[in-house]
Protein backbone atom coordinates (compact mmCIF):
# COMPACT_ATOMS: atom_id res chain seq x y z
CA UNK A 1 73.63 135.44 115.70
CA UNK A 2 71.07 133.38 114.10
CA UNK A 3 71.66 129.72 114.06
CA UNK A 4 72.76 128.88 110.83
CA UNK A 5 72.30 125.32 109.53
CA UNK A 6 74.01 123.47 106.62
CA UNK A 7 72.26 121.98 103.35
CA UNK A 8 72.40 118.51 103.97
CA UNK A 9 70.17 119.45 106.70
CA UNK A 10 67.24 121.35 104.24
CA UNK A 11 65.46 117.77 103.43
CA UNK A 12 64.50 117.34 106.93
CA UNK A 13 63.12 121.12 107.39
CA UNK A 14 60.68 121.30 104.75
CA UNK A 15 57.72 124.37 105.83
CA UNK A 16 60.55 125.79 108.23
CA UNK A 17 62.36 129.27 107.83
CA UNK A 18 65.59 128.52 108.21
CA UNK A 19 69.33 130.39 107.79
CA UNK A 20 71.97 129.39 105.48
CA UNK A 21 75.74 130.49 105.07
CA UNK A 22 77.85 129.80 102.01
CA UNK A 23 79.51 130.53 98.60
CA UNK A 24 77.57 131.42 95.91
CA UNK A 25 78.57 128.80 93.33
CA UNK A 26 75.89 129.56 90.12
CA UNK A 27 73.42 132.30 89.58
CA UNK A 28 70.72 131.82 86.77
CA UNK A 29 68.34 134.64 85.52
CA UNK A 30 65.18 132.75 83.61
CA UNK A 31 62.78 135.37 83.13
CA UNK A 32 61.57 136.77 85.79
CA UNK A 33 63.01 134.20 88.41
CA UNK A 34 66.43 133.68 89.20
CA UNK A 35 68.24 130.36 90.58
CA UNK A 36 70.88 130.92 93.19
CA UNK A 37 72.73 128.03 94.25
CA UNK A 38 74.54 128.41 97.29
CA UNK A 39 77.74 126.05 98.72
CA UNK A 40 78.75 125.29 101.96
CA UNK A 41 81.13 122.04 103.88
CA UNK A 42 78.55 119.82 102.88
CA UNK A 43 77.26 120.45 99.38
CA UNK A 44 74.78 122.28 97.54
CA UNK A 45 70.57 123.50 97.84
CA UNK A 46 69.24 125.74 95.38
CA UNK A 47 67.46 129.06 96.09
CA UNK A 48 64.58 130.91 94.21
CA UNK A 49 65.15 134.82 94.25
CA UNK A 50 61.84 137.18 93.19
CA UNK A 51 64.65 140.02 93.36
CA UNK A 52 68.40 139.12 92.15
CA UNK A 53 69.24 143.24 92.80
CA UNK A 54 71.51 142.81 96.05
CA UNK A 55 73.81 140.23 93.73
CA UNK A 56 74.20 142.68 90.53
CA UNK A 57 77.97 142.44 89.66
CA UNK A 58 78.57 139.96 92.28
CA UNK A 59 80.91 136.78 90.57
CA UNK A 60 80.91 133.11 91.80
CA UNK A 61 82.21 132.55 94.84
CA UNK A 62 80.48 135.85 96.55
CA UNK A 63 80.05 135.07 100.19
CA UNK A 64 76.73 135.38 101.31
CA UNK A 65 73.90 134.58 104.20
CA UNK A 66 70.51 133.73 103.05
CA UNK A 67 67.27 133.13 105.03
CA UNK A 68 64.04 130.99 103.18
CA UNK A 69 61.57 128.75 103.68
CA UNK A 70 62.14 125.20 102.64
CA UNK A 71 59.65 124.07 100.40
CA UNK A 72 59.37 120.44 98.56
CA UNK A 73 60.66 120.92 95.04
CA UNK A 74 61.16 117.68 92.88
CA UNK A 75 62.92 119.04 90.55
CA UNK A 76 66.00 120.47 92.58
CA UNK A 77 68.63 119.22 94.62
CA UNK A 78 68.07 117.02 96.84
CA UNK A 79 64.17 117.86 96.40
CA UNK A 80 64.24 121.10 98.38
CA UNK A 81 64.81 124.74 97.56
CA UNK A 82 64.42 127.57 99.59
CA UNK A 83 61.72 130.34 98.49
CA UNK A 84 60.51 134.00 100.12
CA UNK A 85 64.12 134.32 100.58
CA UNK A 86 66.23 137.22 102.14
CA UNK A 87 69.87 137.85 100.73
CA UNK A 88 72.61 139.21 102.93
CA UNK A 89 75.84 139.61 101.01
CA UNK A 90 78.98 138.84 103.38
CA UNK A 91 81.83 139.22 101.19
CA UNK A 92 81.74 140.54 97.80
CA UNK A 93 83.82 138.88 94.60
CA UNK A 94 84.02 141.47 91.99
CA UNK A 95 86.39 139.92 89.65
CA UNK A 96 86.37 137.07 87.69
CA UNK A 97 87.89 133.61 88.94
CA UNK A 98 90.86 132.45 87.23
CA UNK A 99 88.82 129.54 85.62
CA UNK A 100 85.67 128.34 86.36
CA UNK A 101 84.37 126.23 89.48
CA UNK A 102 81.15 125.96 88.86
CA UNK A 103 80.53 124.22 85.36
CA UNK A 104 81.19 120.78 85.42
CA UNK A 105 85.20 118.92 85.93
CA UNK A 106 87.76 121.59 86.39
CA UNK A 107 89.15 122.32 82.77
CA UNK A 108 92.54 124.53 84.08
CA UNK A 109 95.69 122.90 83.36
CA UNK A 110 97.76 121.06 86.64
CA UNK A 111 100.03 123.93 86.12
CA UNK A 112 97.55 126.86 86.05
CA UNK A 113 95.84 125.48 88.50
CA UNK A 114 98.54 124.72 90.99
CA UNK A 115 99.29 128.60 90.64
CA UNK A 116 95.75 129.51 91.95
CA UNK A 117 95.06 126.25 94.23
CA UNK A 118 94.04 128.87 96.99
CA UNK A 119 91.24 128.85 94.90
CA UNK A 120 90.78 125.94 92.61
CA UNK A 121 91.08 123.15 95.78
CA UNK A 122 87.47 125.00 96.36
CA UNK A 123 85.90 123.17 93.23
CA UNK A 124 84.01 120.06 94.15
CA UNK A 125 85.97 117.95 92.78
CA UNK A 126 88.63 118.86 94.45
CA UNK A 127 87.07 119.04 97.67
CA UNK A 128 86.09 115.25 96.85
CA UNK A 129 90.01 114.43 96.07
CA UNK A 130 90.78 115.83 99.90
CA UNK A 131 87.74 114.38 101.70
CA UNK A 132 89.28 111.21 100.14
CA UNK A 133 92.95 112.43 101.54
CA UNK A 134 92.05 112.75 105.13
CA UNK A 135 89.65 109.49 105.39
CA UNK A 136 92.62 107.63 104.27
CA UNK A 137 94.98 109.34 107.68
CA UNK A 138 91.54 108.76 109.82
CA UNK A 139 91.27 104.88 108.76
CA UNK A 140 94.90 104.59 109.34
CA UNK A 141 95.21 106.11 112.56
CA UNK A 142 92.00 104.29 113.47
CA UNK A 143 93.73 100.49 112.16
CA UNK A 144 96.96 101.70 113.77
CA UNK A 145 95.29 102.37 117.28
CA UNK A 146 93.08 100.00 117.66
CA UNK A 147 95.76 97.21 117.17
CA UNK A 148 97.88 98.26 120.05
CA UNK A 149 100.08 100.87 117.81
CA UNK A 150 100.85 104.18 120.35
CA UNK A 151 100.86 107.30 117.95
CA UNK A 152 104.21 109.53 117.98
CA UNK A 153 105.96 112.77 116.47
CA UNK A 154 109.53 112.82 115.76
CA UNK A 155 111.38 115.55 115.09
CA UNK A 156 111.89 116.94 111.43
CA UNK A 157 114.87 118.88 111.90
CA UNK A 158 117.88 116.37 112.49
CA UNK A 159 121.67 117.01 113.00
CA UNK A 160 123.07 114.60 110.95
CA UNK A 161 122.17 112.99 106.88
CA UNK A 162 122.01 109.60 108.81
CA UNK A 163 120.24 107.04 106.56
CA UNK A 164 122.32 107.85 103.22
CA UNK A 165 120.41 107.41 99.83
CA UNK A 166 118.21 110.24 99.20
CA UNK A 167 119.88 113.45 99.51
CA UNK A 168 118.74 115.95 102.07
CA UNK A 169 117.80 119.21 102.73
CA UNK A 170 120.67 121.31 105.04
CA UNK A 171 119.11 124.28 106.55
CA UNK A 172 121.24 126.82 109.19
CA UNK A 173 120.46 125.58 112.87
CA UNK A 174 121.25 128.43 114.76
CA UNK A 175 125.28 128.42 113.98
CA UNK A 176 125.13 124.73 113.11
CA UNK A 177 124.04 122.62 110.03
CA UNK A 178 121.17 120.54 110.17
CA UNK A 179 118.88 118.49 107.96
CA UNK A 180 115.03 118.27 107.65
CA UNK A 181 114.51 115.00 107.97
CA UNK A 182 113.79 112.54 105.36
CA UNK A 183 112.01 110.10 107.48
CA UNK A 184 111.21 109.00 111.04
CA UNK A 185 113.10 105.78 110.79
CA UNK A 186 115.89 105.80 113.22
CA UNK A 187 113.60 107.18 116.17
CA UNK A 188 110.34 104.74 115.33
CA UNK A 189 112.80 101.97 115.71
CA UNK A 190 114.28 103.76 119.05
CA UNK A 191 110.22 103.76 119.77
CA UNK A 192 109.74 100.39 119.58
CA UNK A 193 111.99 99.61 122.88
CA UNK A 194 109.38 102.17 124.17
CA UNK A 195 106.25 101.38 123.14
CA UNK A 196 106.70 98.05 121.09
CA UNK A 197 104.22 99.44 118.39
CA UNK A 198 104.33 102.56 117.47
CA UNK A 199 103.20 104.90 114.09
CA UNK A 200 103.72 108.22 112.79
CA UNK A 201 101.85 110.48 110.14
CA UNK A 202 104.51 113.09 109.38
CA UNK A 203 105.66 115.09 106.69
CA UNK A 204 109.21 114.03 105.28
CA UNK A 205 111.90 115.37 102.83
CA UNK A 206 113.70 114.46 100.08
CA UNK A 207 116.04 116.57 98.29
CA UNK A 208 116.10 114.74 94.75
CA UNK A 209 116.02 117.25 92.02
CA UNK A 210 113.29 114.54 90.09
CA UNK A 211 110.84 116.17 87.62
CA UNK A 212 108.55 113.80 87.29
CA UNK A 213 104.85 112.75 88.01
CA UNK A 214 105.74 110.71 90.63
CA UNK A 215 107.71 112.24 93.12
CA UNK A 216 107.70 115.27 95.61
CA UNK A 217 110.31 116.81 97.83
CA UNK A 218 108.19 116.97 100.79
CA UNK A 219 105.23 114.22 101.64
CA UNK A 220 103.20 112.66 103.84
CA UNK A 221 104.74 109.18 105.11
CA UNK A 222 102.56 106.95 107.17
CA UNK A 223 105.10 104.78 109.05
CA UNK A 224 104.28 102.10 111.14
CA UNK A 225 106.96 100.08 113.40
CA UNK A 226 106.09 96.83 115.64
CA UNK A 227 108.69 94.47 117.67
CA UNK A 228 108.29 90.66 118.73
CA UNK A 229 108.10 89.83 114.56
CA UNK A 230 108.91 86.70 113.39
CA UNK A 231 110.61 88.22 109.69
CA UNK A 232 109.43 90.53 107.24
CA UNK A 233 106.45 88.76 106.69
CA UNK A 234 104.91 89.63 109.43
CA UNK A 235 105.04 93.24 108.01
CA UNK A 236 103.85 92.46 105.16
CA UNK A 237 100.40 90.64 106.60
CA UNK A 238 99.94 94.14 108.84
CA UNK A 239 100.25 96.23 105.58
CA UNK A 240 97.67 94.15 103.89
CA UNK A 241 95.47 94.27 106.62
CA UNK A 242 95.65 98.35 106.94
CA UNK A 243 95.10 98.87 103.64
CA UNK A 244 92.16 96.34 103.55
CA UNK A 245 90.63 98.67 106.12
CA UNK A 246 91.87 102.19 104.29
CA UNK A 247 89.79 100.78 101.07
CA UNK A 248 86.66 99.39 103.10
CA UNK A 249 86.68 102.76 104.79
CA UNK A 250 86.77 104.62 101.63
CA UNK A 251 84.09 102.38 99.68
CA UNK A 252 81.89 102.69 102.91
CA UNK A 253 81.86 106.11 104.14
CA UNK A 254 82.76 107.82 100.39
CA UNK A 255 80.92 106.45 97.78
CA UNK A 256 79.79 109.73 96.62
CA UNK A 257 83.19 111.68 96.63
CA UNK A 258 84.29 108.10 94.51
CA UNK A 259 81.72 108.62 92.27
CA UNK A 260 82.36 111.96 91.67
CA UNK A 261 85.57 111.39 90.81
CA UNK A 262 84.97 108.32 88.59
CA UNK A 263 87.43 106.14 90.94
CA UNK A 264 87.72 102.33 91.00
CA UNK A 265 89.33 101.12 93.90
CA UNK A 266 91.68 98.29 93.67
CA UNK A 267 90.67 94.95 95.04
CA UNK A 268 92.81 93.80 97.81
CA UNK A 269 92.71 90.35 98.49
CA UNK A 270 95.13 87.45 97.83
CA UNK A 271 98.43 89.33 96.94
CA UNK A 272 101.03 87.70 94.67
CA UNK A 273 105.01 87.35 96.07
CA UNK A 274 107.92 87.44 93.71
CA UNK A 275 111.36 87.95 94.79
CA UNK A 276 113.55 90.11 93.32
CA UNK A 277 116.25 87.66 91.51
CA UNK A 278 113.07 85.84 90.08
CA UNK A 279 111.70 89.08 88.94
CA UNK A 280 114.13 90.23 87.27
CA UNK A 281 114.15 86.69 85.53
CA UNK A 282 110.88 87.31 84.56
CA UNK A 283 111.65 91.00 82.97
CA UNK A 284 114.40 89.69 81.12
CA UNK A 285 112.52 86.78 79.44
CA UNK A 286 108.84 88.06 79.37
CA UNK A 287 109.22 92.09 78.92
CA UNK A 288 112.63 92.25 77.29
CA UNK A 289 113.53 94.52 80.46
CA UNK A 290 117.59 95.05 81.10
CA UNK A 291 117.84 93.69 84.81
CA UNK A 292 119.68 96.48 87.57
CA UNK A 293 121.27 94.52 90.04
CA UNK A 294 120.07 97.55 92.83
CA UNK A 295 116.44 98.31 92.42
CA UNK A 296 113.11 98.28 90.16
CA UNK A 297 112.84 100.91 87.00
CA UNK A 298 109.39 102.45 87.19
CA UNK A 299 108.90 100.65 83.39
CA UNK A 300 110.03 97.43 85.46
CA UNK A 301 107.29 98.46 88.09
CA UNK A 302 104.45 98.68 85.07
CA UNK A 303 105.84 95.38 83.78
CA UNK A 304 105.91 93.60 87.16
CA UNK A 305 102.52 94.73 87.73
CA UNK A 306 101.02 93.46 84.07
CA UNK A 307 102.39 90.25 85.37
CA UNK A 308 100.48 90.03 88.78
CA UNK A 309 97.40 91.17 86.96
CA UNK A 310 97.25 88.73 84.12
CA UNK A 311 98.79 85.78 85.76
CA UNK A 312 97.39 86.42 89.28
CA UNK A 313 94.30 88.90 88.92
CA UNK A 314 95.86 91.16 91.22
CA UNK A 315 96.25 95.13 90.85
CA UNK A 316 98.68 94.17 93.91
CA UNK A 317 101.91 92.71 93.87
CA UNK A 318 105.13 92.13 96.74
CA UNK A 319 108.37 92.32 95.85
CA UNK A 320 110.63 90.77 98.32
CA UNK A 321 114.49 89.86 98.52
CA UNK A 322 115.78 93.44 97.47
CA UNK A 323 119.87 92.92 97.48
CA UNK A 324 120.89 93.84 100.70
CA UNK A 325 123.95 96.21 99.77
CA UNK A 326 121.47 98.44 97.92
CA UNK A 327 119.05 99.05 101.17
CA UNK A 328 119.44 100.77 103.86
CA UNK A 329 122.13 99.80 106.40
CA UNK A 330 119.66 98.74 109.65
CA UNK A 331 117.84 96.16 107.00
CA UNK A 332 117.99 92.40 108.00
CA UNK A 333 119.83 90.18 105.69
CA UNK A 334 118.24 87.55 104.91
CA UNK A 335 119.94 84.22 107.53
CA UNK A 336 119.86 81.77 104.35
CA UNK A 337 121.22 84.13 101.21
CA UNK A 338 122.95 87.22 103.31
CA UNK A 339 123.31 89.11 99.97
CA UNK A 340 119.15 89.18 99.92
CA UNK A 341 117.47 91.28 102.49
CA UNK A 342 114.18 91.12 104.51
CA UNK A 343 112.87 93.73 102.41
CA UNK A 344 109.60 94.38 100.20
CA UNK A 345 108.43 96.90 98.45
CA UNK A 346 104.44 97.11 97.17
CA UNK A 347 103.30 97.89 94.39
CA UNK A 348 99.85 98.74 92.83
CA UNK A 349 98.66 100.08 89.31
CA UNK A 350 102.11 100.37 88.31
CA UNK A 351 103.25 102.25 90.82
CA UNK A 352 105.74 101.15 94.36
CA UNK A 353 103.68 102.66 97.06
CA UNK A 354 105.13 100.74 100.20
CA UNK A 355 108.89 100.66 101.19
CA UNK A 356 109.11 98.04 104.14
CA UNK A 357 110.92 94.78 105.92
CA UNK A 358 112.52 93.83 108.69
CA UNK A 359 115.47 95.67 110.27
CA UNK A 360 118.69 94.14 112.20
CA UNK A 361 118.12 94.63 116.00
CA UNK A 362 121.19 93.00 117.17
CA UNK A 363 123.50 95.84 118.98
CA UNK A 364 126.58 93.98 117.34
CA UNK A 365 125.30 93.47 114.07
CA UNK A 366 124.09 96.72 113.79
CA UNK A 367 127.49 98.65 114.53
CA UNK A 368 129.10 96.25 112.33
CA UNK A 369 126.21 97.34 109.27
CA UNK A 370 127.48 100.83 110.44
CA UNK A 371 130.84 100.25 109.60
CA UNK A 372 130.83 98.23 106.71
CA UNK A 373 128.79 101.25 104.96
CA UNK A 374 131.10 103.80 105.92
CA UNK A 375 129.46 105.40 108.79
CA UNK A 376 130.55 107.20 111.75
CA UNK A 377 128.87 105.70 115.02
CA UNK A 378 129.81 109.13 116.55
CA UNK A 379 126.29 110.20 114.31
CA UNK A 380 124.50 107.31 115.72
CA UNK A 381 125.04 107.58 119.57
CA UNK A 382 121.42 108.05 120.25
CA UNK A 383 120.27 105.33 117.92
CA UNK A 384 122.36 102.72 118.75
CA UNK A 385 122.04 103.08 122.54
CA UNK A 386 118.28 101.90 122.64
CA UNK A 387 119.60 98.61 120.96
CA UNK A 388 122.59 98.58 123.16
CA UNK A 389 119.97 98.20 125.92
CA UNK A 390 118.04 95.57 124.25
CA UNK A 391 115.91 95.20 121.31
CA UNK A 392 113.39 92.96 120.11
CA UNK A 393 113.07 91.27 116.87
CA UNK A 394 111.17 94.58 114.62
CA UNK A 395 110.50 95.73 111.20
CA UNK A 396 108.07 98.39 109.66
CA UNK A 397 107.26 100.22 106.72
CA UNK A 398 106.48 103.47 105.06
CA UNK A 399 103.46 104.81 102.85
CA UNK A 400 103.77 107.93 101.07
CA UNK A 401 100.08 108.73 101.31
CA UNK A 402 99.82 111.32 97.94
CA UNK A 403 100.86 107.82 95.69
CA UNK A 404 98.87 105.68 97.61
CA UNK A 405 95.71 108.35 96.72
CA UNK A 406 96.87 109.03 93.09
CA UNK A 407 96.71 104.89 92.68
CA UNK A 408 93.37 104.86 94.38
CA UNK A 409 91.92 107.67 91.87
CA UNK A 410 93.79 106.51 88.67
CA UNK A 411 95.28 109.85 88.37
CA UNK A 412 98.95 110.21 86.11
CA UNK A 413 100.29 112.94 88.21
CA UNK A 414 100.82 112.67 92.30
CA UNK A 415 100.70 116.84 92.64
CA UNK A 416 97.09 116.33 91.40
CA UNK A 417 95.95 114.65 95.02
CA UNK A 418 98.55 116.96 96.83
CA UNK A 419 97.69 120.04 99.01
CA UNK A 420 100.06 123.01 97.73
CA UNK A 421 102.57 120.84 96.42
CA UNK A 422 106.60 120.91 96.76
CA UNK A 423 108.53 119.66 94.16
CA UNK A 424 111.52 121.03 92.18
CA UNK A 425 110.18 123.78 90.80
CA UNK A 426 107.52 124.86 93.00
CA UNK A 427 107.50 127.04 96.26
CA UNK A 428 104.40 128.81 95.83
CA UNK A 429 101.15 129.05 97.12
C-alpha cells in the first residue's frame, strides 16, 4: 500500500507527490476547475481537479484516496493544495446526509441530530466538542498519576442498591437480581486501605426518570479517593488543583478546537467558601429563594453562583456543611456541629459539577451510620471488613465529566457534549 500521509503534514511537502486518504467534505465546480476538499483525523487541504468525472453523483462524505503534488497556494488552507491529482473513490455516498456537515455550525436540532449522531459527531464541530472530551480524561489521569493516585476499575454490576438516594437500575444476574452500579464509592474507599490513593474513570448509573438538560442516566464519573487527610479540606485543595491542570491543559494544547467552538474557559483561581446554613441565609434575604433544609435547587445553584461572581469575581464557588442526615451514610459529621457534614459540593456557571468530602473511617462509627439509616450490614460485609482491619483518615469526590464539559463550552444542554447519550427517553444509536 502506498504510504498515506495526513494534511497537517502537506505544509512541510511542498514540490512532493504525495497520497492522501479521507472524506470528501465540499466539492466546488467554478468553470472549468473544480475544488475538492478532502477530511481526514486532523483537518482539512484543498485539492484542484482538471477532471471532477470519477465524483459525478458522489455526496459529501464519499470516501476517497487521492494522490497530488503539493504546490504553494496562498490562497488555500493552510497555504497548500494539491494539483495533477489522481482520484480513487473508496466508498461511495449516494444519498443525501440528513443535514449538512459541511457549511458552517451544524444547524440540525439536538433532537434530530441525536437520531443521526452516527453521523453528525463527524462535523467539525463536533469533532472539536470530543477532542475537548478526551483531553479533559488525559489531563486527569495525567494529574491523578503523577501525584501518587494508582488507577482502578470496579465493577458495574453490583448485588445490592447499597448507597440509597438515587434509584438504580435492577437487571437479571443469572437467577439473581443485581444493580448496575451507580458509582464506585464503596470499593474506592475499600481501595484506599490498598493503595492509599486511588482514581477511577468509569461509567455510572442512575435510574432517575429526570427530563431535563442536566442530567443523564448513565455518565462518566471521574472519582478520586486519598487517605492520611486532615478533613474535607484537604479534598477540596486536590480538586482545585486537578481542575487547574484540566483547564491549563485545555487552553494549552486546544486553543483551536476552543476557538472553534467560541468557548471561554472559566478562571480558576481563589475560590469562594460558603456553608450551607449561611447560604441559605443569603438566598432567603438576597434572592428571595425558599430555603430546603436537604439540598441546593438548581435556581438556588444560579443564585449562589451570581453571588460568588459579583461579590467574589469567581465563576467558582464551594459549598460546604451539607446537613448530614441528607448525605450519604459513610459521610463524616462534622466533630463541632454533628448535624453538618464534611461535605462540599462545587459549583461553576450555575451548575454543581463536584459531589465530595470526607467520609467516616472509624469501623464503629461506620456500622453505627449503617444502622441509624436503616441498613442491613449483611449488604455491607465486604465494605465494612477493609475498615474493620484498619482505615485511615480519607475522603474523595466525584466529577461527572459531560457537566464539567457543558460548563467549560457554555452549552444549555449536557447531551450536547455527550457521546450517544442515555437519558429517559433515549436508547438509540
Amino acid at each position: 500500500m502506498t504510504q498515506r500521509i495526513l494534511t497537517k503534514e502537506l505544509p512541510g511537502r511542498i514540490g512532493e507527490r504525495v497520497h492522501l486518504r479521507g472524506w470528501m467534505h465540499t466539492l466546488r465546480r467554478m468553470g472549468g476547475v473544480t475544488f475538492l476538499v478532502i477530511r481526514d483525523r486532523c483537518g482539512l487541504a484543498q485539492a484542484v481537479l482538471d477532471d471532477a468525472a470519477p465524483l459525478e453523483g458522489c455526496q459529501p462524505e464519499t470516501v476517497l484516496a487521492l494522490t497530488g503534488t503539493v504546490c504553494a497556494e496562498p490562497r488555500a488552507r493552510g497555504g497548500v493544495e494539491l494539483r495533477d491529482v489522481s482520484v480513487e473513490i473508496m466508498s461511495p455516498v449516494r444519498e443525501a446526509l440528513p443535514f449538512e456537515l459541511n457549511k458552517g455550525p451544524l444547524k440540525a436540532n439536538l433532537s434530530t441530530f441525536l437520531d443521526h449522531a452516527s453521523v453528525g459527531l463527524r462535523h467539525p464541530a463536533k469533532q472539536a466538542t470530543f477532542r475537548l472530551a478526551s483531553a479533559i480524561i488525559d489531563a486527569y489521569g495525567a494529574w491523578m498519576r503523577a501525584h501518587g493516585f494508582t488507577q482502578i476499575t470496579t465493577p458495574k454490576i453490583v448485588g445490592a442498591a447499597t448507597e440509597g438516594g438515587a434509584n438504580m437500575f435492577g437487571i437479571k444476574y443469572f437467577d439473581r437480581r443485581a444493580y448496575l452500579a451507580q458509582s464506585p464509592q464503596l470499593y474506592k474507599q475499600v481501595m484506599v486501605g490498598v493503595f492509599e490513593r486511588v482514581f477511577e474513570i468509569g461509567h455510572a448509573y442512575r435510574a432517575e426518570p429526570h427530563d431535563t438538560a442536566r442530567h443523564l442516566n448513565e455518565y462518566l464519573s471521574l472519582d478520586m479517593e486519598m487517605g492520611f487527610i486532615e478533613d474535607h479540606h484537604d479534598v477540596m485543595r486536590v480538586l482545585s488543583e486537578v481542575l487547574r491542570h484540566i483547564l491549563g491543559t485545555l487552553a494549552q494544547d486546544h486553543a483551536p478546537d476552543l476557538a472553534m467552538l467560541g468557548a471561554r474557559l472559566p478562571d480558576l483561581t481563589d475560590v469562594p467558601v460558603i456553608p450551607f446554613a449561611d447560604a441559605q441565609d443569603l438566598l432567603a434575604t438576597r434572592y428571595g429563594e425558599a430555603p430546603d433544609q436537604a439540598d441546593l435547587s438548581p435556581s438556588q445553584e444560579r443564585s449562589l453562583c451570581r453571588w460568588a461572581e459579583a461579590e467574589h469575581g469567581s465563576e467558582w464557588v464551594f459549598v460546604t456543611g451539607y446537613p448530614t442526615a441528607h448525605r450519604p451514610f459513610y459521610t463524616m459529621p462534622d466533630s463541632a456541629q454533628p448535624e453538618r457534614s464534611n461535605s462540599f459540593d462545587l459549583l461553576c456557571r450555575g451548575t454543581e459539577l463536584v459531589t465530595g468530602g470526607q467520609r467516616i473511617h472509624e469501623y464503629g462509627a461506620l456500622r453505627s451510620s449503617l444502622r441509624a439509616r436503616g441498613y442491613d450490614e449483611a449488604g455491607f460485609e465486604g465494605y465494612l471488613e477493609a475498615f474493620r482491619y484498619g482505615m485511615p483518615p480519607e475522603g474523595g469526590f466525584a466529577i461527572g465529566s459531560e457537566r464539567l464539559l457543558a460548563r467549560f463550552l457554555g452549552v444549555e444542554n449536557v447531551r450536547e457534549v455527550t457521546l450517544f447519550p442515555r437519558d429517559v427517553n433515549r436508547l438509540t444509536p
